[in-house]
N, C-alpha and C. Protein backbone atom coordinates (compact mmCIF):
# COMPACT_ATOMS: atom_id res chain seq x y z
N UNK A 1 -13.83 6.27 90.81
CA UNK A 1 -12.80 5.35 91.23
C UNK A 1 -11.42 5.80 90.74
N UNK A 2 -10.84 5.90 89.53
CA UNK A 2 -9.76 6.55 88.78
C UNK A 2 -9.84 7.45 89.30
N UNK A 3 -11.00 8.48 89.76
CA UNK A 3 -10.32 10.46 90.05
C UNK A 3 -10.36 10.33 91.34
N UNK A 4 -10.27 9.25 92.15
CA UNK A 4 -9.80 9.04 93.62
C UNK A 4 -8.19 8.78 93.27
N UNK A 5 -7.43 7.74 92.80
CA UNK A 5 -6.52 7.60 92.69
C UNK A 5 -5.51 8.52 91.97
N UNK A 6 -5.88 8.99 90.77
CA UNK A 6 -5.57 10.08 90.33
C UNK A 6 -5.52 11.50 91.56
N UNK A 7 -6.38 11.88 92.04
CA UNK A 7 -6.61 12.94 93.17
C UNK A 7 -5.73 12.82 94.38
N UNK A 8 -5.57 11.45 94.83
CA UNK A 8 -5.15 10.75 96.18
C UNK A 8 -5.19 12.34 97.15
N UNK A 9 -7.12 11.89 97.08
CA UNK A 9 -7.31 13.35 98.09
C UNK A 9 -6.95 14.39 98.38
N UNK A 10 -6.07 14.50 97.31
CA UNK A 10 -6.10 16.32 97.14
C UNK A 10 -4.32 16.89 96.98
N UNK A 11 -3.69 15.35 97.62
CA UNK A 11 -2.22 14.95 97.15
C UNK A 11 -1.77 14.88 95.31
N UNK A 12 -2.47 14.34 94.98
CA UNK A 12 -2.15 13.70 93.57
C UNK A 12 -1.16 14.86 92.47
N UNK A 13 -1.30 16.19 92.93
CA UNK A 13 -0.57 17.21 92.00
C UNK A 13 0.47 17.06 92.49
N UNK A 14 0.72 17.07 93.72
CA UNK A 14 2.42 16.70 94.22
C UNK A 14 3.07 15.43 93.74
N UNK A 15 2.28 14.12 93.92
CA UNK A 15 2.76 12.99 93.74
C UNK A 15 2.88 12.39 92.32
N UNK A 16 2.42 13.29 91.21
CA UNK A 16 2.38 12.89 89.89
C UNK A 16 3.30 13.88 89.76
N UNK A 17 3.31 15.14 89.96
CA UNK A 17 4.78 15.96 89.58
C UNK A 17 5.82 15.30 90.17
N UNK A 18 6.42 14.59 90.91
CA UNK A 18 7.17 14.39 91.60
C UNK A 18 7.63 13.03 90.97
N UNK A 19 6.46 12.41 90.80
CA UNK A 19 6.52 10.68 90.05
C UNK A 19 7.46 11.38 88.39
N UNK A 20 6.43 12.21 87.84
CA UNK A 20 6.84 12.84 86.79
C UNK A 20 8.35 13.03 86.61
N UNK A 21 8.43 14.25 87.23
CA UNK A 21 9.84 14.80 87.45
C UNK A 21 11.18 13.62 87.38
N UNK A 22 10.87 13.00 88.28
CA UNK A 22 11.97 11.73 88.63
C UNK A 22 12.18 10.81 87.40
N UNK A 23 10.99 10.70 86.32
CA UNK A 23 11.20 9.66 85.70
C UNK A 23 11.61 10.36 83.99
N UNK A 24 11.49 11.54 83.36
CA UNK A 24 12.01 12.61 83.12
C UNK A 24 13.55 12.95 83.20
N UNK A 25 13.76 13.07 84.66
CA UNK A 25 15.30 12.91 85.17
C UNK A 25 16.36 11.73 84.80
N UNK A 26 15.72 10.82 85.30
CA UNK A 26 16.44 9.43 84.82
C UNK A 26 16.32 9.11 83.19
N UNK A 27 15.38 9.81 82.38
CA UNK A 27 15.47 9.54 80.75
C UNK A 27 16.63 10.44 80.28
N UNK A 28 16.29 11.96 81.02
CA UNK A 28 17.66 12.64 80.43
C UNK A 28 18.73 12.27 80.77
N UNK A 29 19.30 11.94 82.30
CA UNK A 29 20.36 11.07 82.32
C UNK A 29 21.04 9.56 81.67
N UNK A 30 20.12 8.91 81.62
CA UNK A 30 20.11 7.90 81.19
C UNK A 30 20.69 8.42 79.33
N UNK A 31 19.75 8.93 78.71
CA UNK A 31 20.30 9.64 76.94
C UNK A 31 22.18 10.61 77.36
N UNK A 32 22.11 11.10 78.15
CA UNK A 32 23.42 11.87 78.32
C UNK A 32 24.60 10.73 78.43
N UNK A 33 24.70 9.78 79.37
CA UNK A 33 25.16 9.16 79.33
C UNK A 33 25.68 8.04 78.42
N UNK A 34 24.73 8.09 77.53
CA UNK A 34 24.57 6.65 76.52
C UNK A 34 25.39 7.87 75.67
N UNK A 35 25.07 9.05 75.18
CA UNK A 35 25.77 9.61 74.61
C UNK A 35 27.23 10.09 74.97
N UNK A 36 27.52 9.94 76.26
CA UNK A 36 29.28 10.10 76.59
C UNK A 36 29.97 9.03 76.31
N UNK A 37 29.07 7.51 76.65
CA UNK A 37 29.70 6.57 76.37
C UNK A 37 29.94 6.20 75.02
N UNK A 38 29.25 6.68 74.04
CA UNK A 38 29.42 6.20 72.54
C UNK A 38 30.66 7.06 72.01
N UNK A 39 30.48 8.65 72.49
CA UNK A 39 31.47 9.26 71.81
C UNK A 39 32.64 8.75 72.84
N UNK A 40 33.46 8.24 73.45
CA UNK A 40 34.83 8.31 74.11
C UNK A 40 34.64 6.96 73.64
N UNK A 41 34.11 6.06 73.27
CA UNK A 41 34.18 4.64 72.62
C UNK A 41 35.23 5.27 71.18
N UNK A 42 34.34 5.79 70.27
CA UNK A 42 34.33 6.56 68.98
C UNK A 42 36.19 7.26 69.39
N UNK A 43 36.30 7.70 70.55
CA UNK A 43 37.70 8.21 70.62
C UNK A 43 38.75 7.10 70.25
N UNK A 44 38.20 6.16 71.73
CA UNK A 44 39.41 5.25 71.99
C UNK A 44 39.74 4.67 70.97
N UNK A 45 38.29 3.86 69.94
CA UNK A 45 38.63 3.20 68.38
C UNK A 45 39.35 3.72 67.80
N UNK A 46 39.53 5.42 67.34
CA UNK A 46 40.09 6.20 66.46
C UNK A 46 41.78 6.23 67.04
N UNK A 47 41.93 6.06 68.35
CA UNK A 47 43.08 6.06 68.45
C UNK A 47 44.03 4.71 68.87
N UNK A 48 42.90 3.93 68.52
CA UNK A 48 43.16 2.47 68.85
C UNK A 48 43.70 2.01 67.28
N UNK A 49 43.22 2.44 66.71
CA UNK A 49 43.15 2.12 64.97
C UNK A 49 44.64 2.79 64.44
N UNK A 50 45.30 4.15 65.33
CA UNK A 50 46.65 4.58 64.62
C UNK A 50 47.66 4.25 65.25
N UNK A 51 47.55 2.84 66.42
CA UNK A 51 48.72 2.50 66.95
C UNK A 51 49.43 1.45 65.79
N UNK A 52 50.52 1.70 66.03
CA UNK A 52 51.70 0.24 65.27
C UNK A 52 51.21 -1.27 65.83
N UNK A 53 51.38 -2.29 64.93
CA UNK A 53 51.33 -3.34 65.32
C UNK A 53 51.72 -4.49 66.91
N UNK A 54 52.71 -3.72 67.35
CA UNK A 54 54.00 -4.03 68.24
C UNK A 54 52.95 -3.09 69.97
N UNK A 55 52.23 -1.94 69.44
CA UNK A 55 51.89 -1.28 70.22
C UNK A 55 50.63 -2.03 70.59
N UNK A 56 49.59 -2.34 69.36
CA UNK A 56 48.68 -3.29 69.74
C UNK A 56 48.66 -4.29 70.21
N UNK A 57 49.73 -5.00 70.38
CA UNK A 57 50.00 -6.25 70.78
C UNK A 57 50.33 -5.82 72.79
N UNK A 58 51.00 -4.92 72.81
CA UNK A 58 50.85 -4.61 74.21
C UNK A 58 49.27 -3.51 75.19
N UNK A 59 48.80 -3.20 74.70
CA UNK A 59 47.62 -3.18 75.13
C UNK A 59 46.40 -3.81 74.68
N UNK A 60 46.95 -4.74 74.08
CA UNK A 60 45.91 -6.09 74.59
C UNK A 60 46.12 -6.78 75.69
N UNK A 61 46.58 -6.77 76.29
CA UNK A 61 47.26 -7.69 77.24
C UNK A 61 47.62 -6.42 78.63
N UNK A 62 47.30 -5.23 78.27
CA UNK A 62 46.60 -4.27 79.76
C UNK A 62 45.18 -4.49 80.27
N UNK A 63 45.26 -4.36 81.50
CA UNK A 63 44.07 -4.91 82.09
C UNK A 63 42.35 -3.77 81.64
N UNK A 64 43.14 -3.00 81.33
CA UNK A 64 42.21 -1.23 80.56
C UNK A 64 41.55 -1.79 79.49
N UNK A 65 42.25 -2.65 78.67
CA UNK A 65 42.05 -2.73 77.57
C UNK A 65 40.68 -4.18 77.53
N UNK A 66 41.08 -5.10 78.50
CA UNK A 66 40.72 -5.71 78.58
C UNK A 66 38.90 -5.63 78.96
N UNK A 67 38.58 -4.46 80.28
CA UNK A 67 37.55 -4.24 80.73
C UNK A 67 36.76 -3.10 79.76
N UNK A 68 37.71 -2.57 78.72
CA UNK A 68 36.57 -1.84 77.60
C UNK A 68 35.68 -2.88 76.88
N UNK A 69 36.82 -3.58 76.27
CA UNK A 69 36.35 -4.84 75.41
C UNK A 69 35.18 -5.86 76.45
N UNK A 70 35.29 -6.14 77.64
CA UNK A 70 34.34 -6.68 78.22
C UNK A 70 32.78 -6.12 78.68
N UNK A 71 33.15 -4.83 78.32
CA UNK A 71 31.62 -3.78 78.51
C UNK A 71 31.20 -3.30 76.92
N UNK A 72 32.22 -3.60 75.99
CA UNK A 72 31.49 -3.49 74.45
C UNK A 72 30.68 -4.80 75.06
N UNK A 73 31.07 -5.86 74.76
CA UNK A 73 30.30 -6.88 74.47
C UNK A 73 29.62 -7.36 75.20
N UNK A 74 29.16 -6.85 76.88
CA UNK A 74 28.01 -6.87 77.77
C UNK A 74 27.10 -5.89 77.88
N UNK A 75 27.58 -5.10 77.40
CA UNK A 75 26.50 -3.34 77.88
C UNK A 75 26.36 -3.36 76.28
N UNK A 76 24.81 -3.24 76.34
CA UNK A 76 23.90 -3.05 75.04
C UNK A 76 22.98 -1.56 74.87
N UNK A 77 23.67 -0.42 75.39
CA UNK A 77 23.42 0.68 76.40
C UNK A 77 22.71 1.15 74.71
């Protein structure tokens, strides 16, 4: 019963490499990404942290600034 489904008649090496492959693909993408997004986070803080007071006060109130801060605190990536 299992080495029918497993086999799927003689298909199953294509359709498990292929199942394989794809899900493989989306883990390495998925890790690459989580890792671009942490380091350019890690940027923006570092250069968020050496503006003047007067400077912070105006990009809070850019709309940029606004949609980082709304994907820190929704995306749990």
């Amino acid at each position: 019963m299992i080495n029918e489904v497993i086999s799927m008649n003689g298909y199953g090496i294509y359709v498990w490499s292929a199942f394989s492959f794809t899900l493989i693909s989306f883990g390495v993408l998925y890790t690459v990404i989580k890792f671009q997004l942490v380091k350019e986070k890690n940027k923006f803080d570092a250069k968020y942290l050496t503006l003047t007071s007067d400077k912070k006060n105006t990009v809070r109130t850019q709309k940029t600034y606004k949609g980082i801060l709304a994907s820190n605190l929704v995306s749990k990536i």
